[in-house]
Protein backbone atom coordinates (compact mmCIF):
# COMPACT_ATOMS: atom_id res chain seq x y z
CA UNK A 1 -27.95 -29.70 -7.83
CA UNK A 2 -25.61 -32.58 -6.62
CA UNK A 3 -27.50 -34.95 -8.62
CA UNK A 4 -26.51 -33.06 -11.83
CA UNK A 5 -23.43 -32.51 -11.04
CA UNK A 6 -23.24 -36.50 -10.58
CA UNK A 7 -25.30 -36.83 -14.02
CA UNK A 8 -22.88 -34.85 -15.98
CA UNK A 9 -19.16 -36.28 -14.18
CA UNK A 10 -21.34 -39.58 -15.95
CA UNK A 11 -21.76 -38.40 -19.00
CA UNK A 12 -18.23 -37.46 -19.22
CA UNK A 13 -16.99 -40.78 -17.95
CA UNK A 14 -19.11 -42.42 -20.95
CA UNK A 15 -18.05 -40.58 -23.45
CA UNK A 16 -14.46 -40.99 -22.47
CA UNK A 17 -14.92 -44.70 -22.22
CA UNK A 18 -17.01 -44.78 -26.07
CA UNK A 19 -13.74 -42.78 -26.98
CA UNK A 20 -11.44 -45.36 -25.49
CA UNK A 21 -13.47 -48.13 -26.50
CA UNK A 22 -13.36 -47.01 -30.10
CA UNK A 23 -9.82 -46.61 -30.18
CA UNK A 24 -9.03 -50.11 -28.52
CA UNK A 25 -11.06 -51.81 -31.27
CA UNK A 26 -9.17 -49.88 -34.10
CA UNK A 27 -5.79 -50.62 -32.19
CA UNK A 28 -6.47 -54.23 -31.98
CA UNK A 29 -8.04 -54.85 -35.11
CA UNK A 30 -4.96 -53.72 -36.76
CA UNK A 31 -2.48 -54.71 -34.22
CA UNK A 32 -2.49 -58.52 -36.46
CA UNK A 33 -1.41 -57.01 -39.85
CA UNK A 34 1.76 -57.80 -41.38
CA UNK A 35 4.00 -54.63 -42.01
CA UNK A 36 4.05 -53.94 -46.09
CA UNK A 37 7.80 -54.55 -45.73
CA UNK A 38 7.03 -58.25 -44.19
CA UNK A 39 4.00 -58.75 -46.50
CA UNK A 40 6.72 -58.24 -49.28
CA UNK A 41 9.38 -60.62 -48.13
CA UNK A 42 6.25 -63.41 -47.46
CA UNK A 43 4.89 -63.04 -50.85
CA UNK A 44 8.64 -63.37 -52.30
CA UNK A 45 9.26 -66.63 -50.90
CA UNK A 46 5.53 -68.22 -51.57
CA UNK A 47 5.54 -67.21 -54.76
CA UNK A 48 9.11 -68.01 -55.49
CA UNK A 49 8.06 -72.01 -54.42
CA UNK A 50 4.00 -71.73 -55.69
CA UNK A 51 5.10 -70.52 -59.06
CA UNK A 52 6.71 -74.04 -59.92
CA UNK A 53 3.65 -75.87 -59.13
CA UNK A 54 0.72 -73.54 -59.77
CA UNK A 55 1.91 -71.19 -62.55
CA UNK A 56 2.42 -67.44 -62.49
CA UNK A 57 -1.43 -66.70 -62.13
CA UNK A 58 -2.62 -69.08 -59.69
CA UNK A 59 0.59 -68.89 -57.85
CA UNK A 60 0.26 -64.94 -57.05
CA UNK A 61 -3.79 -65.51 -56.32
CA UNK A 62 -2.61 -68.01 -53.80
CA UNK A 63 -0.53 -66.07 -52.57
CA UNK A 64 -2.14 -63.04 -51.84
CA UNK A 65 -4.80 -65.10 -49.92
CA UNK A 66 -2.54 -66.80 -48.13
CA UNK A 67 -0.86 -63.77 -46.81
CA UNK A 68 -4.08 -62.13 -46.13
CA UNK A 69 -5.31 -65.28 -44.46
CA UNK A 70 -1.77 -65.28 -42.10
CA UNK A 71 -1.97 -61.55 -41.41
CA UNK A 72 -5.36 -61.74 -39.81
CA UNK A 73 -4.01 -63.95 -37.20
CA UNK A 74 -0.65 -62.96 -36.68
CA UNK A 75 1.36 -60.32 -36.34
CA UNK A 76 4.82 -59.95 -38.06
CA UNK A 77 6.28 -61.36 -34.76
CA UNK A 78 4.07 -64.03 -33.83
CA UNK A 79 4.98 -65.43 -37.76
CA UNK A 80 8.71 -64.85 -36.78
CA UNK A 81 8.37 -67.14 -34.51
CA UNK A 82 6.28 -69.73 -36.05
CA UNK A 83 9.19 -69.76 -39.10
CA UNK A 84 11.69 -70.19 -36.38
CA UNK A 85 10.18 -73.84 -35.47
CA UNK A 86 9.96 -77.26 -37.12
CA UNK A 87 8.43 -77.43 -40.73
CA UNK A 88 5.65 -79.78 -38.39
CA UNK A 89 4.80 -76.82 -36.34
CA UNK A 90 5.07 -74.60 -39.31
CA UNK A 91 2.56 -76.45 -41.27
CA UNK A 92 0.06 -76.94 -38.56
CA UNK A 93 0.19 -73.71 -37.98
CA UNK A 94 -0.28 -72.21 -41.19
CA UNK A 95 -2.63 -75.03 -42.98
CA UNK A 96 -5.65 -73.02 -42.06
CA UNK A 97 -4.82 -70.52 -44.93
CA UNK A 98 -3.65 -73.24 -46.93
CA UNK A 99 -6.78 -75.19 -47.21
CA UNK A 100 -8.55 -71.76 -47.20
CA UNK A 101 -6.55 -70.34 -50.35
CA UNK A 102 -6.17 -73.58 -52.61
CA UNK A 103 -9.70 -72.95 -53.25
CA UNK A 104 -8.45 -69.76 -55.22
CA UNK A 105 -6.30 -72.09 -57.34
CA UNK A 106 -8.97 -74.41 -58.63
C-alpha cells in the first residue's frame, strides 16, 4: 500500500514538473521578443536610413528581417543597451542580422 502511495505522490510530482517545464519553455521562448511598441520605433528608424539606399521595397523587406533577426536574440532591454554604446559595439553586435537580411535585398 505504501508503495502506491509513493507511485502516485510520483506521478503527481511529474506531471507538475511536465507542467512547469512546458511553461518555462513558452516563457523563455518569448521572453526575447521585442514589444510591438519597440518593434515600431526600430522599424521607423531602419527604414527611415534603408529607404535612401535600398528603395521603398527592399528597404521595408530588410527591415522586417532585420528586426525579426534582433528580436530573437534580444529583448527590448538588452537592445536598449546595445544603442546606448559606441556605433563599434553597435555594429558588432547587430551585423549578424545584417549579413543575414541583405540577402533579402539582392
Amino acid at each position: 500500500m505504501v508503495y502506491f502511495r509513493r507511485l502516485e505522490k510520483s506521478e503527481n510530482m511529474t506531471k507538475k514538473f511536465k507542467t512547469l517545464i512546458i511553461f518555462s519553455l513558452f516563457f523563455f521562448s518569448t521572453s526575447f521578443a521585442f514589444s510591438p511598441e519597440y518593434e515600431k520605433e526600430i522599424y521607423i528608424g531602419c527604414y527611415g536610413n534603408s529607404k535612401v539606399y535600398l528603395g521603398a521595397e527592399k528597404a521595408k523587406a530588410y527591415c522586417l528581417c532585420t528586426i525579426n533577426q534582433l528580436s530573437e536574440k534580444y529583448s527590448d532591454a538588452e537592445i536598449d543597451l546595445i544603442f546606448k554604446k559606441e556605433p563599434e559595439e553597435i555594429m558588432k553586435a547587430t551585423e549578424f542580422a545584417s549579413i543575414n537580411c541583405e540577402k533579402v535585398t539582392k
